[in-house]
C-alpha atoms as a PDB file:
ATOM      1  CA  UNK A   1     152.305 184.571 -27.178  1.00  0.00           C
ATOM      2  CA  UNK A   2     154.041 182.719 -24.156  1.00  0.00           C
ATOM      3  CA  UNK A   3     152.432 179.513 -25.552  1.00  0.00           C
ATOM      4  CA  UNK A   4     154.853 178.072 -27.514  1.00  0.00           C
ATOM      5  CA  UNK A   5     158.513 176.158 -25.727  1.00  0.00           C
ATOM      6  CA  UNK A   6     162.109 174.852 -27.425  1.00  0.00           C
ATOM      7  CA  UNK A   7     163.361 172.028 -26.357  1.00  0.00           C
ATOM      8  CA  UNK A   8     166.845 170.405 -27.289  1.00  0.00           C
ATOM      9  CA  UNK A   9     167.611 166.476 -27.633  1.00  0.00           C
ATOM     10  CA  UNK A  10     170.097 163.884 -27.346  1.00  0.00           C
ATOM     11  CA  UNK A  11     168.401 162.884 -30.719  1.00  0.00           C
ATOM     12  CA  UNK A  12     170.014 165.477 -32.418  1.00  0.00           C
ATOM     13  CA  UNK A  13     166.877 167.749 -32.708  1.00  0.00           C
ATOM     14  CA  UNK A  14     165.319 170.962 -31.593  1.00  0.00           C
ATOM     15  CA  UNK A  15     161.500 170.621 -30.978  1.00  0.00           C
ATOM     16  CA  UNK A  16     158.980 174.078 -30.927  1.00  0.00           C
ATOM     17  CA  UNK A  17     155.910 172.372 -28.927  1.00  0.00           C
ATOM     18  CA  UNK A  18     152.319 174.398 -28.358  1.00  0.00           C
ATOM     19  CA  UNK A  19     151.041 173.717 -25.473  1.00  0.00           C
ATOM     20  CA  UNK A  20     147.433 175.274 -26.332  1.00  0.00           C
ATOM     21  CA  UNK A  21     147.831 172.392 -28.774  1.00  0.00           C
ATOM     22  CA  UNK A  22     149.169 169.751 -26.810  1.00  0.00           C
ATOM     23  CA  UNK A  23     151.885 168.560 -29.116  1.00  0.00           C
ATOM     24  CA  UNK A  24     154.869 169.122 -31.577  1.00  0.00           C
ATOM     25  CA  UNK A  25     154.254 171.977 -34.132  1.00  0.00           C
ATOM     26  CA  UNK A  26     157.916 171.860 -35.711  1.00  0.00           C
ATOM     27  CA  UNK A  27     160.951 169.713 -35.598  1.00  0.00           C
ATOM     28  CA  UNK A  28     164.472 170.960 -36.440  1.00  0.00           C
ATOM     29  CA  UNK A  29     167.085 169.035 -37.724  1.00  0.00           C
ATOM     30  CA  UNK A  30     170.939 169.493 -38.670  1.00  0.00           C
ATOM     31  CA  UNK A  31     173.080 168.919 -35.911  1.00  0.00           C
ATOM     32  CA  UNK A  32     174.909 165.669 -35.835  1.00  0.00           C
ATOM     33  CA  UNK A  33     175.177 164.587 -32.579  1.00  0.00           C
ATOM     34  CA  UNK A  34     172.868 165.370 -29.352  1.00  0.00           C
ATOM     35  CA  UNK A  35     171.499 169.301 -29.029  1.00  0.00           C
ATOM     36  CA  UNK A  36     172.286 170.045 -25.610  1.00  0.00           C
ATOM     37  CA  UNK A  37     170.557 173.504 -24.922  1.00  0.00           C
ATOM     38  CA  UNK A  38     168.430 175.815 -26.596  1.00  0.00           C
ATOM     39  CA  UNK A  39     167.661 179.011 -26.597  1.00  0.00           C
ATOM     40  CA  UNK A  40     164.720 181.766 -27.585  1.00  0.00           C
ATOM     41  CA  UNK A  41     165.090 185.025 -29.152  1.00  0.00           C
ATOM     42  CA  UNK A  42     163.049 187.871 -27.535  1.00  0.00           C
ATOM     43  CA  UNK A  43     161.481 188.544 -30.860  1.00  0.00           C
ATOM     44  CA  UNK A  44     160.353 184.883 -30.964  1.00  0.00           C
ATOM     45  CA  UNK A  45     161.571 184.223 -34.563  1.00  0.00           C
ATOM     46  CA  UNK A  46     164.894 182.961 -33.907  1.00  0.00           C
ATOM     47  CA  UNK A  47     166.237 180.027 -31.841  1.00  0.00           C
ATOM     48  CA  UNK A  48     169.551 178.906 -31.029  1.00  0.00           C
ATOM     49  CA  UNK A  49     171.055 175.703 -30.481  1.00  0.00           C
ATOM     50  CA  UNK A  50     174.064 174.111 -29.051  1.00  0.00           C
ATOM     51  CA  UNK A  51     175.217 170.705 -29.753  1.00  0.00           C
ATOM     52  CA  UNK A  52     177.713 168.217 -29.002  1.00  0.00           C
ATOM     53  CA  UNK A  53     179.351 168.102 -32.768  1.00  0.00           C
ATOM     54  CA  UNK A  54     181.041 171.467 -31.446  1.00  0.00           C
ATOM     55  CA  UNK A  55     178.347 173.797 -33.549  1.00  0.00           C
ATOM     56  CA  UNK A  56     175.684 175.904 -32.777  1.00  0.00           C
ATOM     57  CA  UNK A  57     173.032 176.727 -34.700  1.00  0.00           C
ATOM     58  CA  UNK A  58     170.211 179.848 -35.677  1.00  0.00           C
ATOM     59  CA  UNK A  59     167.072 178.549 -36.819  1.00  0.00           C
ATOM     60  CA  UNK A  60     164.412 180.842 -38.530  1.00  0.00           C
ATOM     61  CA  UNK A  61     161.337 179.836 -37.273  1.00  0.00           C
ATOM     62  CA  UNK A  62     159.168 181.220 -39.916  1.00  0.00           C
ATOM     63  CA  UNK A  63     161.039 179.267 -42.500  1.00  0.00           C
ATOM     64  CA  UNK A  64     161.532 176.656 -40.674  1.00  0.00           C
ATOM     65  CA  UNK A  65     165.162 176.402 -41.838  1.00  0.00           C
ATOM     66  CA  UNK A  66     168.702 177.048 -40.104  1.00  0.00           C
ATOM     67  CA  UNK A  67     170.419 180.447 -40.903  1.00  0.00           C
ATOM     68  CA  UNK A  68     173.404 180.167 -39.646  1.00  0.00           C
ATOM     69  CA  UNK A  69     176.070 177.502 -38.101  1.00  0.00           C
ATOM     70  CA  UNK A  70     178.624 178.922 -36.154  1.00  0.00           C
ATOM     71  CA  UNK A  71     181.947 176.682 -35.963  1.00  0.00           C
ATOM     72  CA  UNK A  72     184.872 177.685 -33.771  1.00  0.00           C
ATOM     73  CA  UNK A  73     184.820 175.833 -30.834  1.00  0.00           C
ATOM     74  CA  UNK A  74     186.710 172.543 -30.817  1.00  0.00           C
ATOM     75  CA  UNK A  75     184.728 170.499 -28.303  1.00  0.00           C
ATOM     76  CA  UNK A  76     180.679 170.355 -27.419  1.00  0.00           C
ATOM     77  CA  UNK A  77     179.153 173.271 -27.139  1.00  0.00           C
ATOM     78  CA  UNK A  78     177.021 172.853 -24.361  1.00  0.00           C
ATOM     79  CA  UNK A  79     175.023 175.963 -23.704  1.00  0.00           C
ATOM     80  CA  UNK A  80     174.075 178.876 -25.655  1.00  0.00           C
ATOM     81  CA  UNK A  81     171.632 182.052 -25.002  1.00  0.00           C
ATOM     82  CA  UNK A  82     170.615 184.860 -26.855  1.00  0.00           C
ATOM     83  CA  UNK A  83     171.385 188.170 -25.333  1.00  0.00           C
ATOM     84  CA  UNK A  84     168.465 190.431 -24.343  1.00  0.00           C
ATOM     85  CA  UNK A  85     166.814 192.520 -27.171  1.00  0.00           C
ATOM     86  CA  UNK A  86     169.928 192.056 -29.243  1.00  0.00           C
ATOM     87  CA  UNK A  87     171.368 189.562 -31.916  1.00  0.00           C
ATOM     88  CA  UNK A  88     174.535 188.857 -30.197  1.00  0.00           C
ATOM     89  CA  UNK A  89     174.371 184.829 -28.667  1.00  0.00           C
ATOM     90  CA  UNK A  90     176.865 183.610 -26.034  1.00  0.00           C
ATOM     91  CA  UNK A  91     178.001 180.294 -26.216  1.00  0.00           C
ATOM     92  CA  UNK A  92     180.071 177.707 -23.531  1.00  0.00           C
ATOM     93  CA  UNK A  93     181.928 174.920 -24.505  1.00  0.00           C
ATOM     94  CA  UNK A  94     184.268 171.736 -22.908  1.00  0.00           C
ATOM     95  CA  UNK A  95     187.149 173.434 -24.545  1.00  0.00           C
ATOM     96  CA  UNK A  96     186.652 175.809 -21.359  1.00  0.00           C
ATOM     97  CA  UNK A  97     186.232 178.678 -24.079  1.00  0.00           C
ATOM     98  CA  UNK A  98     182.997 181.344 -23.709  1.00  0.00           C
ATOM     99  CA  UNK A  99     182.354 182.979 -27.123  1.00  0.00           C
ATOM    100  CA  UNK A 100     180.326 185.733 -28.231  1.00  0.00           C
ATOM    101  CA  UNK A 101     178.421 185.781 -31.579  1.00  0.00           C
ATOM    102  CA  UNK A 102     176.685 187.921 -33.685  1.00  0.00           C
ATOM    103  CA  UNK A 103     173.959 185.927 -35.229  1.00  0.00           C
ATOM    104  CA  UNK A 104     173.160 188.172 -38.236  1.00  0.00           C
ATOM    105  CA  UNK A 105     176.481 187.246 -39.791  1.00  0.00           C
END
């Protein structure tokens, strides 16, 4: 509905805030060390994260749970974004590696 944003923290979470509603409507939690970027899917269900414990992360929104974790880089994973209309996520890390993922599997 265009109303809703994702932010990532050096907490360690990833926050869905309304702004019709002026707050916090969901917190995530998993990672272990800060979330450095985060990332919409254009259907709206899904969001990605990126973190500094060298994961990344899909997070159903309607369950409120994380579906996936993706391991494979070996340093922070600092940003991550969902690829137009599709289910593949690209990811950047400090090990100087780019990856592509397929977040169905």
């Amino acid at each position: 509905s265009g109303s809703q944003l994702v932010t990532s923290s050096g907490d360690t979470t990833v926050r869905i805030w309304d702004c019709s509603k002026r707050g916090c409507i969901l917190t995530l939690e998993g990672h272990a060390h800060a979330v450095w970027d985060c990332s919409w899917h254009s259907c709206g269900d899904f969001v990605a994260s990126a973190s500094m414990d060298n994961t990344s992360k899909i997070w159903d929104i309607n369950s409120e749970r994380c579906r996936y974790t993706m391991c494979g880089h070996k340093d922070s994973v600092n940003s991550i974004e969902f690829l137009p209309f599709s289910s593949t996520v690209l990811t950047s890390s400090a090990d100087k590696t780019l990856s592509l993922w397929d977040a169905r599997t």
